[in-house]
N, C-alpha and C. Protein backbone atom coordinates (compact mmCIF):
# COMPACT_ATOMS: atom_id res chain seq x y z
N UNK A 1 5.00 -5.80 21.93
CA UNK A 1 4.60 -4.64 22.70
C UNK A 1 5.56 -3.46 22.46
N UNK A 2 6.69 -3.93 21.78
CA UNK A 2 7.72 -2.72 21.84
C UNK A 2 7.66 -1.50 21.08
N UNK A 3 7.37 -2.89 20.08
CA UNK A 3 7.05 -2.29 18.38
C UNK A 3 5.56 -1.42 18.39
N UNK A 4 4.45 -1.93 19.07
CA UNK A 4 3.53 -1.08 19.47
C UNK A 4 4.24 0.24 19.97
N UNK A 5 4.44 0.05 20.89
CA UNK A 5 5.06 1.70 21.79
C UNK A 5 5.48 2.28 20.96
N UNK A 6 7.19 1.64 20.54
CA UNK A 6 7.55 2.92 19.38
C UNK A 6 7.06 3.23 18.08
N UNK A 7 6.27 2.33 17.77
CA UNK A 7 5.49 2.85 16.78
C UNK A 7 4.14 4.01 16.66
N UNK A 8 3.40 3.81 17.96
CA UNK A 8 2.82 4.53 18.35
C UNK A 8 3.22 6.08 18.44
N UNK A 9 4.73 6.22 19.31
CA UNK A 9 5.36 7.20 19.55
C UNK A 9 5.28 8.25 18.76
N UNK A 10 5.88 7.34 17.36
CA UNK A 10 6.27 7.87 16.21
C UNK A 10 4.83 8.33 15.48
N UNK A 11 3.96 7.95 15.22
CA UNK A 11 2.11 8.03 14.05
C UNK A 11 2.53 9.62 15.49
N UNK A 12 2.22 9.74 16.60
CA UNK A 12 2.43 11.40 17.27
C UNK A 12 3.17 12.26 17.46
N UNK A 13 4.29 11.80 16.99
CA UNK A 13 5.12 13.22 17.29
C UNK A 13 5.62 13.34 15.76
N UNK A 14 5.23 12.30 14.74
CA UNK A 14 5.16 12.69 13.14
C UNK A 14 6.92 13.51 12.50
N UNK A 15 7.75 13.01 13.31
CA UNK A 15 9.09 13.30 13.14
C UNK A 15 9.88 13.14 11.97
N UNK A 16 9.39 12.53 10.59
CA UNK A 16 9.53 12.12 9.53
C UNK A 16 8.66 12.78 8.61
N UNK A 17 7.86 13.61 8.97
CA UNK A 17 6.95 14.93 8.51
C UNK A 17 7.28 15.55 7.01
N UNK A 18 6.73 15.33 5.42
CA UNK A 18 7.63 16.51 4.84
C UNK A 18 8.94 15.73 4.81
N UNK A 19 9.14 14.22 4.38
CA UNK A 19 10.38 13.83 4.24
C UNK A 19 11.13 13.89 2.61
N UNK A 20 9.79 14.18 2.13
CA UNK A 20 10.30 14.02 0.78
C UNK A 20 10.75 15.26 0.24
N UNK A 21 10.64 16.36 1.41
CA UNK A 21 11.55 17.77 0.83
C UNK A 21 12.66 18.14 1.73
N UNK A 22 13.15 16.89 2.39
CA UNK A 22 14.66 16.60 2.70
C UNK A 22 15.44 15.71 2.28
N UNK A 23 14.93 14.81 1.04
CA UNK A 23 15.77 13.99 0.67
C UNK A 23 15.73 14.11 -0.77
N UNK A 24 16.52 13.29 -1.36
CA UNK A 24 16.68 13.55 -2.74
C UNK A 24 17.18 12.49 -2.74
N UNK A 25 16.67 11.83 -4.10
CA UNK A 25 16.80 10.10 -4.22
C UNK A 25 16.92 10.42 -5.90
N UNK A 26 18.25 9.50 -5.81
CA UNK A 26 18.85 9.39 -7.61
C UNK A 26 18.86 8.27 -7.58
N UNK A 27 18.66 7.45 -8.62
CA UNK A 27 18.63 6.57 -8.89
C UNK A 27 19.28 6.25 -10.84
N UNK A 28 20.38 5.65 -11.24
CA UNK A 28 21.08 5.43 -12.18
C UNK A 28 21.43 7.19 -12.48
N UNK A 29 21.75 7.72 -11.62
CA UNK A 29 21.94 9.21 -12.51
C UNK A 29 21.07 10.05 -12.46
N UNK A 30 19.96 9.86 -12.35
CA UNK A 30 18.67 10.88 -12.80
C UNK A 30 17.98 11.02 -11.25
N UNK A 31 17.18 11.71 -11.17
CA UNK A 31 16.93 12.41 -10.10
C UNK A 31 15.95 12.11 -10.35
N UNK A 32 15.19 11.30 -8.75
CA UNK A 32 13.33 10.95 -8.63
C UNK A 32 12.90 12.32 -8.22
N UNK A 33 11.62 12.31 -8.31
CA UNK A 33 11.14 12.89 -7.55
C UNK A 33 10.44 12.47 -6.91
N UNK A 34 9.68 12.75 -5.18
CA UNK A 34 9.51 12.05 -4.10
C UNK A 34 8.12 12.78 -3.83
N UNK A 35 7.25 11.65 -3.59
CA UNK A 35 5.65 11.87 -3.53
C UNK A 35 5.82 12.29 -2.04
N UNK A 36 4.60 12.71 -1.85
CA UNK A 36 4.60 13.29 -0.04
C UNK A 36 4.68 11.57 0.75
N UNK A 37 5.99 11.67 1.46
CA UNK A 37 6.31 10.41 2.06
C UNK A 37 6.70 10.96 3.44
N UNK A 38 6.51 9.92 4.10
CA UNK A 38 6.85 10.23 5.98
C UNK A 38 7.73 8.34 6.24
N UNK A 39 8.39 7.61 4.89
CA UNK A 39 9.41 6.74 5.38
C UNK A 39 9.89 6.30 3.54
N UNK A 40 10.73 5.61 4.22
CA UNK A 40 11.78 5.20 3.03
C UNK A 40 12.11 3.83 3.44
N UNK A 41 11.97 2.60 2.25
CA UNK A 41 12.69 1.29 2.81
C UNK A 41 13.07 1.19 1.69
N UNK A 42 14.51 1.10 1.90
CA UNK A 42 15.41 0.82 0.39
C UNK A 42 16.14 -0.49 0.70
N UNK A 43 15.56 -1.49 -0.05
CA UNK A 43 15.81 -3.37 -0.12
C UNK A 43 17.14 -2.98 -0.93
N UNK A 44 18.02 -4.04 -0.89
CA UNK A 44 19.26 -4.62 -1.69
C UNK A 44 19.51 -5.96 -1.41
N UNK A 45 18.32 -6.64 -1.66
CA UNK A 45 18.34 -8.19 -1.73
C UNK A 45 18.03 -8.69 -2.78
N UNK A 46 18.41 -9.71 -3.45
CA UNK A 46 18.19 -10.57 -4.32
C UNK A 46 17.21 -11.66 -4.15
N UNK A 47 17.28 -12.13 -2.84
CA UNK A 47 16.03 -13.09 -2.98
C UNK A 47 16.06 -13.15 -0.93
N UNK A 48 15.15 -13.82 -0.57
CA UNK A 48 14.49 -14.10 0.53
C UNK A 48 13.89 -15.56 0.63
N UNK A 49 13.69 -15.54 2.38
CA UNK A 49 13.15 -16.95 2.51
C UNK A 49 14.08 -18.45 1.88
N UNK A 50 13.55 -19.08 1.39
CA UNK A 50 14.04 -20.35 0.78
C UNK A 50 14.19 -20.15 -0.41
N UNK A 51 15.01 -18.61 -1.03
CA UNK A 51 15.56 -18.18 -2.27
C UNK A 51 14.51 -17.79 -2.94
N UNK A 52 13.38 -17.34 -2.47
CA UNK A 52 12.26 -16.43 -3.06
C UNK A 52 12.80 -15.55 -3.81
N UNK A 53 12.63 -15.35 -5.44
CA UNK A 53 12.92 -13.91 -5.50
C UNK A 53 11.88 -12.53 -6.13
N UNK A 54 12.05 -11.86 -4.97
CA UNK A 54 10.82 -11.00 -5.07
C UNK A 54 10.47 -9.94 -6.03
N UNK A 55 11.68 -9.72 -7.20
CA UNK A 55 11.44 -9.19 -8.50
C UNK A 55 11.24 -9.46 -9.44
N UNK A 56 11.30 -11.17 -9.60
CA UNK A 56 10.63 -11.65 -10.50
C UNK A 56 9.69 -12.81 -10.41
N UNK A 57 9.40 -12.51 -8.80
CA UNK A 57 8.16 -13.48 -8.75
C UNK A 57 6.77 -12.91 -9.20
N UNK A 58 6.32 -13.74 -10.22
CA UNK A 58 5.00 -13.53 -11.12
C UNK A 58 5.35 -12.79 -12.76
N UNK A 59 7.26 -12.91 -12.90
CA UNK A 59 7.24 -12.87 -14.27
C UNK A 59 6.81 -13.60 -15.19
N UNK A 60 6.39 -13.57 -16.02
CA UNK A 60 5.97 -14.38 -17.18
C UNK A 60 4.48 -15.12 -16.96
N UNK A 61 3.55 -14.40 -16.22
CA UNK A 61 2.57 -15.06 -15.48
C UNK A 61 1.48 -14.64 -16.70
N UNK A 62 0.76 -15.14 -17.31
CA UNK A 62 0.20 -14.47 -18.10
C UNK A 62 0.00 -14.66 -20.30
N UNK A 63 1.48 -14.67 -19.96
CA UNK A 63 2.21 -14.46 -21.23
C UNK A 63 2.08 -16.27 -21.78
């Protein structure tokens, strides 16, 4: 229920509005550029769960 409320709060008073022409995100040196965004989740994990790892799960799937 909480997560409802403040989430709710937030989709109306849109306080994260136009975020991508207050931030500036580099990445190795070079400068992204940022699609019209209203959040940012920046991971620094290697793996999850029972050592899931979520950047190379479904490498080599295919091949």
């Amino acid at each position: 229920m909480i997560y409802f409320t403040f989430g709710t709060k937030d989709v109306l008073e849109r306080e994260c509005k136009d975020l991508d022409q207050r931030l500036e995100l580099f990445m190795d040196g070079r400068h992204v550029p940022l699609p019209n965004i209203e959040s940012l989740v920046v991971l620094n994990i290697a793996c999850w769960g029972a050592g899931v790892r979520p950047w190379t799960l479904g490498a080599g799937i295919g091949t």
